[in-house]
Protein backbone atom coordinates (compact mmCIF):
# COMPACT_ATOMS: atom_id res chain seq x y z
CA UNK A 1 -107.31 49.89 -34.17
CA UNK A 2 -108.94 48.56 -37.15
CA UNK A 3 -108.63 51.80 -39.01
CA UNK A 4 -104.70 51.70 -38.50
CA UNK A 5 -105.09 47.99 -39.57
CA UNK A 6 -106.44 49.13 -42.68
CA UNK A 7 -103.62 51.93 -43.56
CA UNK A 8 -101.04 49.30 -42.72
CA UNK A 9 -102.67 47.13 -45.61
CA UNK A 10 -103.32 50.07 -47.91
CA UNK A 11 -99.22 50.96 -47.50
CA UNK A 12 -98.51 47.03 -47.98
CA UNK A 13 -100.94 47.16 -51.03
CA UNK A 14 -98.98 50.26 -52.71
CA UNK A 15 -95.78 48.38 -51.82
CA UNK A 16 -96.73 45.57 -53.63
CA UNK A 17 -97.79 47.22 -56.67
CA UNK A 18 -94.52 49.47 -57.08
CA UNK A 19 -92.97 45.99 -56.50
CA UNK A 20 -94.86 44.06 -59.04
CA UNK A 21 -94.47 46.66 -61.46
CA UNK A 22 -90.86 46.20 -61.98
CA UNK A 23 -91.24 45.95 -65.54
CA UNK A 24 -93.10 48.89 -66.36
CA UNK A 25 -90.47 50.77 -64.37
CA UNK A 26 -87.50 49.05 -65.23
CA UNK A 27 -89.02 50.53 -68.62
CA UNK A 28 -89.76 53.93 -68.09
CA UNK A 29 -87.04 54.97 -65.84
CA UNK A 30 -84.07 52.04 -66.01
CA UNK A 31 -82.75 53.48 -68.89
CA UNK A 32 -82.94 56.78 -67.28
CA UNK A 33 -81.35 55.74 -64.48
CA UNK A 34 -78.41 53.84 -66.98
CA UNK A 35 -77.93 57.14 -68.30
CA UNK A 36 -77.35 58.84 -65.15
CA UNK A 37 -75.01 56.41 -63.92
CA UNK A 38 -73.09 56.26 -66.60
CA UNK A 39 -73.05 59.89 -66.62
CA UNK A 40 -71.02 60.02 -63.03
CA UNK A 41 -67.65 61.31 -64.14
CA UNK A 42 -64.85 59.22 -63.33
CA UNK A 43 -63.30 61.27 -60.60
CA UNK A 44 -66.82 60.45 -58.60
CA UNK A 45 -66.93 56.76 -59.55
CA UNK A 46 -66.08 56.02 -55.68
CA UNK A 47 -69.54 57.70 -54.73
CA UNK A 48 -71.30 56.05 -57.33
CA UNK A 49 -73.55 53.83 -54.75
CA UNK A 50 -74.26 56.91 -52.70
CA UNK A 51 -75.45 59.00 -55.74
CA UNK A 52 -77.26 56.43 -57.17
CA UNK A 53 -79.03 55.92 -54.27
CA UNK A 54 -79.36 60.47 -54.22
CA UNK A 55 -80.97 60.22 -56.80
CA UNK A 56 -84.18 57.69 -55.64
CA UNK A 57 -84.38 58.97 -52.20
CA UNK A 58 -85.29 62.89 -54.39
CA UNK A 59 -87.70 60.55 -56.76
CA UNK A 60 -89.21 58.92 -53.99
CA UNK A 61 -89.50 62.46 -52.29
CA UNK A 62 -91.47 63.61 -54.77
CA UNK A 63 -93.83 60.85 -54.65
CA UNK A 64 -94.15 61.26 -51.18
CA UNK A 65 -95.02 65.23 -51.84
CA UNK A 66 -97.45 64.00 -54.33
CA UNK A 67 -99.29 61.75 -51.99
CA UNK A 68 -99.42 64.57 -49.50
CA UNK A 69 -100.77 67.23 -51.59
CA UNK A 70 -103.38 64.44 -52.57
CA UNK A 71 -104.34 63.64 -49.17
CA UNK A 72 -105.23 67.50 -48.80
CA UNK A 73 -107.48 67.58 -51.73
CA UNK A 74 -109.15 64.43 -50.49
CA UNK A 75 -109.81 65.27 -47.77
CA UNK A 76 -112.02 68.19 -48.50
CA UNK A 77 -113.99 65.80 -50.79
CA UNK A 78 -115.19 63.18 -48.44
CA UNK A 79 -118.40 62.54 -50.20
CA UNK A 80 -116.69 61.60 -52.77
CA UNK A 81 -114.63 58.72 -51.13
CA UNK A 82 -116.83 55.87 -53.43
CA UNK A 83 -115.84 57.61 -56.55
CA UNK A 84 -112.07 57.97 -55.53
CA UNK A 85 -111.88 54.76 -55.22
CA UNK A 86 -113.67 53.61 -58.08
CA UNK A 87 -111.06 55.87 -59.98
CA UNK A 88 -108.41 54.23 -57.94
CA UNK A 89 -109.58 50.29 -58.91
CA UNK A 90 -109.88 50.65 -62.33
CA UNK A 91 -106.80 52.52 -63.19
CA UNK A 92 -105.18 49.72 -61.39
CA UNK A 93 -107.13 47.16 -63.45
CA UNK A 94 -105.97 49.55 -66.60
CA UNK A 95 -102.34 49.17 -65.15
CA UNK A 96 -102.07 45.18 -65.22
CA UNK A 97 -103.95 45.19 -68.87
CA UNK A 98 -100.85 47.88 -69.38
CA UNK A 99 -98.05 45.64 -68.26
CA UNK A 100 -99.46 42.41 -69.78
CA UNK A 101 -99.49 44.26 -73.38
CA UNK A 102 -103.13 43.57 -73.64
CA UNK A 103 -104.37 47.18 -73.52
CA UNK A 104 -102.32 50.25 -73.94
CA UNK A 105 -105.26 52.91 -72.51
CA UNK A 106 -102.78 54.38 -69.80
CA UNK A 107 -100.80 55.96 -72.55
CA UNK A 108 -103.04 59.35 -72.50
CA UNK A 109 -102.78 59.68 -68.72
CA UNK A 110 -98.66 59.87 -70.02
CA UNK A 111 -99.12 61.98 -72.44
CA UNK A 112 -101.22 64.58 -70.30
CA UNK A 113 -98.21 64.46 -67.68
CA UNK A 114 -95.86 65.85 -70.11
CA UNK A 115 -96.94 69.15 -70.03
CA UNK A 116 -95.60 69.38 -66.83
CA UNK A 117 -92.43 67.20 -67.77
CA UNK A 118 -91.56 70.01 -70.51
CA UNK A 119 -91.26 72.66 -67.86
CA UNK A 120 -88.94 70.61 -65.41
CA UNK A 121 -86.38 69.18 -68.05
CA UNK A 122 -84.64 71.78 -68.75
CA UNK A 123 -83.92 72.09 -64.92
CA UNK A 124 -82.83 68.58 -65.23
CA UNK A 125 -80.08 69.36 -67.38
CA UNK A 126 -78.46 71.99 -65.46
CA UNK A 127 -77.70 69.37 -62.98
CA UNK A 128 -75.62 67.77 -65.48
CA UNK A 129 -72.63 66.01 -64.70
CA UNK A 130 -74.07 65.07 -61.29
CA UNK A 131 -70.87 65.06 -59.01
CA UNK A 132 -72.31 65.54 -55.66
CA UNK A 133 -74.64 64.33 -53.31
CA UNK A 134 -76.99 67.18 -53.31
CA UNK A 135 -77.10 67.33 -57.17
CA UNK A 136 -78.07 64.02 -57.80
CA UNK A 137 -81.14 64.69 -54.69
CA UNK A 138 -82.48 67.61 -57.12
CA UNK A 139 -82.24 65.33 -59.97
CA UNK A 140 -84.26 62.46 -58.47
CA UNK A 141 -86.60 64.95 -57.30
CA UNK A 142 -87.54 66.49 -60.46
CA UNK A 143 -87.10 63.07 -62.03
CA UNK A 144 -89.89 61.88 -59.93
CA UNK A 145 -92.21 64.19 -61.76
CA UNK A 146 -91.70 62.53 -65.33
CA UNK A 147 -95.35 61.45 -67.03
CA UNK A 148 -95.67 57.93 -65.86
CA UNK A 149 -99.42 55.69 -66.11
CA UNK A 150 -97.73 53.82 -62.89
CA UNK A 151 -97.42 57.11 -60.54
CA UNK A 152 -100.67 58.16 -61.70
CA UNK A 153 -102.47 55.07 -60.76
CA UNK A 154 -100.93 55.05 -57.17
CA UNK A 155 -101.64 58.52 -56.45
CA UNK A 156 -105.34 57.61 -57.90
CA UNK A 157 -104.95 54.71 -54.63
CA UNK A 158 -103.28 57.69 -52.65
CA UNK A 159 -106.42 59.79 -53.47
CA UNK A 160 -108.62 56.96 -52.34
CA UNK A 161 -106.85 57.08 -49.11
CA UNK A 162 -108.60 60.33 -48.05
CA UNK A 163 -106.12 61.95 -45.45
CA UNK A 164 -103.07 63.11 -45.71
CA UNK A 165 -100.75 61.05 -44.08
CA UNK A 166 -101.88 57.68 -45.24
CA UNK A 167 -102.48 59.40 -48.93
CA UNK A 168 -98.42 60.39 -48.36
CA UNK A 169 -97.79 57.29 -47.09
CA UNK A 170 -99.18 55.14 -49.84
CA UNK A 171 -96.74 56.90 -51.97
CA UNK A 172 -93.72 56.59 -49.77
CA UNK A 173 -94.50 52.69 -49.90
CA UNK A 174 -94.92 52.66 -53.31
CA UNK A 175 -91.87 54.29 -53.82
CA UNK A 176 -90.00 51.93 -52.02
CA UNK A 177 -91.55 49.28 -53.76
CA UNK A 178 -90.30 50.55 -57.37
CA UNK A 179 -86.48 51.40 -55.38
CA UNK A 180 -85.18 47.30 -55.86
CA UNK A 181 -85.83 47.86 -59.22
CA UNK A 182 -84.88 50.93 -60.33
CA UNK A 183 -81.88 51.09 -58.10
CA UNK A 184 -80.62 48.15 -59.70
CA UNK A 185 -80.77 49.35 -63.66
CA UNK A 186 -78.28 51.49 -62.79
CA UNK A 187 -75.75 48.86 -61.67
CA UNK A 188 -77.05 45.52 -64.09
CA UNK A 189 -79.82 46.90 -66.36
CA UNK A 190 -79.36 44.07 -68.94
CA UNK A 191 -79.62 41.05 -66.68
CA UNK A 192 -82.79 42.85 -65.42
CA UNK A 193 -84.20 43.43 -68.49
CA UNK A 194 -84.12 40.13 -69.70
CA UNK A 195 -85.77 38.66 -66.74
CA UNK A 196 -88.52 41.07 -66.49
CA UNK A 197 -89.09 40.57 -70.26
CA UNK A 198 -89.94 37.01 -69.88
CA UNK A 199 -93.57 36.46 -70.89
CA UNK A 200 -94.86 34.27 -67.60
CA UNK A 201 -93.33 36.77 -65.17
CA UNK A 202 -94.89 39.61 -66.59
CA UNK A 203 -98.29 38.12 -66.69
CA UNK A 204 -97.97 37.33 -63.14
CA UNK A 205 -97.41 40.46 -61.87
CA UNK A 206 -99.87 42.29 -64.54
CA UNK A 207 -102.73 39.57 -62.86
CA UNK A 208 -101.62 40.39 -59.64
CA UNK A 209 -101.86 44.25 -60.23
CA UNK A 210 -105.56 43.40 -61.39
CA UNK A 211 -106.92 41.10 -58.60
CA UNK A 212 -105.77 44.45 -56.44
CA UNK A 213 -107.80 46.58 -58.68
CA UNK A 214 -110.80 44.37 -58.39
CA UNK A 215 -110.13 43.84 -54.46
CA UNK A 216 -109.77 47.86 -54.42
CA UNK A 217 -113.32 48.35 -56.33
CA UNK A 218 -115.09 45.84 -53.88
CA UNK A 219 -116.32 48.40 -51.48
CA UNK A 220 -117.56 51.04 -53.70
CA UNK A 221 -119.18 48.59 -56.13
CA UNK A 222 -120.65 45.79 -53.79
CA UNK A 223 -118.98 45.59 -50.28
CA UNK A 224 -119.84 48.81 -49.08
CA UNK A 225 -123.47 48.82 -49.67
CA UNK A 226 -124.29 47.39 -46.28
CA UNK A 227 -122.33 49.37 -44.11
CA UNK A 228 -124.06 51.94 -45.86
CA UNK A 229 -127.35 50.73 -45.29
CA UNK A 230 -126.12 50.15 -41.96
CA UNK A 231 -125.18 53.81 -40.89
CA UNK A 232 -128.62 55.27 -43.03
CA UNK A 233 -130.85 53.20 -40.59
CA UNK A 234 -128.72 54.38 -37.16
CA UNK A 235 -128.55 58.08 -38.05
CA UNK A 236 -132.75 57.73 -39.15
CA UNK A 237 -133.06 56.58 -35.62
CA UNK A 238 -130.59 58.95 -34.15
CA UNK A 239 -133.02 61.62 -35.47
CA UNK A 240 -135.64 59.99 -34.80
């Protein structure tokens, strides 16, 4: 029970931060997502909600693939689980410093990414105009691999996770934490902008984003020592 207790707060956790970076992804991908909905031809205007929508569920998908295929590699690393998760705690901590403007760091993580982003836009294109339902899935799902600092850092919290479903999981909630956001640039992206752009609310959510990281770090740095202390003395007298 308390093991499910704890994937339910590691989904809530990736929730949270997809939510509280709004900003960083109303960056990235809201004028993305402006472009592709004003890029709906007018005879598909009508299914402009529906496509819109196409388009995150195939982003989110590809999160969600993400988190799986990190869950996989994770798990074959167990020993490793203190590492992951110091990996996963101070990328978040890099991600607030990020979104407050107060260290740009993440930026190489972006650039690294784009490797892979050069091979998938040209697929991207093809799909252009998006008229249907199916195109605008393929879209969002290649979309969903564009170099971002954000993605990275969850799927470092996904790789922390150390199974496959709740690795997959923490991506699906994350995803659906960025979806309020993003889904919205495409219908008001200037009204957005400008109140994501306001100083106090971006500070908020970057200190938010970096208590997590610190809370995330806890166990590998300080909070985990007794419980390991705790199961070196029972398997010594197990052997013993």
């Amino acid at each position: 029970m308390a093991a499910d207790a704890s994937v339910w707060g590691s989904w809530l956790a990736a929730w949270m931060l997809g939510l509280f970076s709004s900003a960083h992804c109303l960056g990235m991908c809201g004028g993305i997502m402006g472009a592709l909905s004003a890029a709906i031809p007018a005879e598909a205007r009508g299914r402009r909600w529906r496509l819109l929508l196409s388009y995150n569920v195939g982003r989110i998908a590809s999160y969600t693939l993400m988190g799986l295929l990190a869950g996989l590699v994770a798990g074959g690393i167990t020993p490793l689980d203190p590492v992951l998760r110091l990996l996963a705690g101070l990328l978040l901590i890099a991600m607030g410093l990020y979104l407050a403007g107060w260290w740009r760091g993440l930026t190489w993580l972006e650039r690294g990414g784009a490797v892979v982003w050069r091979r998938l836009q040209p697929l991207g294109k093809s799909l252009l105009p998006v008229r249907r339902a199916p195109q605008a899935l393929l879209l969002g799902a290649l979309w969903g691999w564009l170099p971002c600092g954000l993605v990275y850092t969850a799927l470092a919290y996904a790789l922390a996770q150390g199974n496959v479903w709740a690795s997959g999981g923490t991506m699906l909630a994350f995803g659906l934490g960025t979806l309020p956001a993003v889904l919205a640039a495409g219908v008001m992206a200037q009204q957005l902008t400008r109140l994501l752009q306001r100083r106090g609310l971006r500070v908020f959510m970057a200190l938010a984003i970096i208590l997590f990281g610190l809370w995330t770090l806890w166990p590998a740095v300080g909070g985990g020592h007794g419980d390991a202390a705790h199961n070196l003395d029972a398997n010594h007298s197990h052997h013993h």
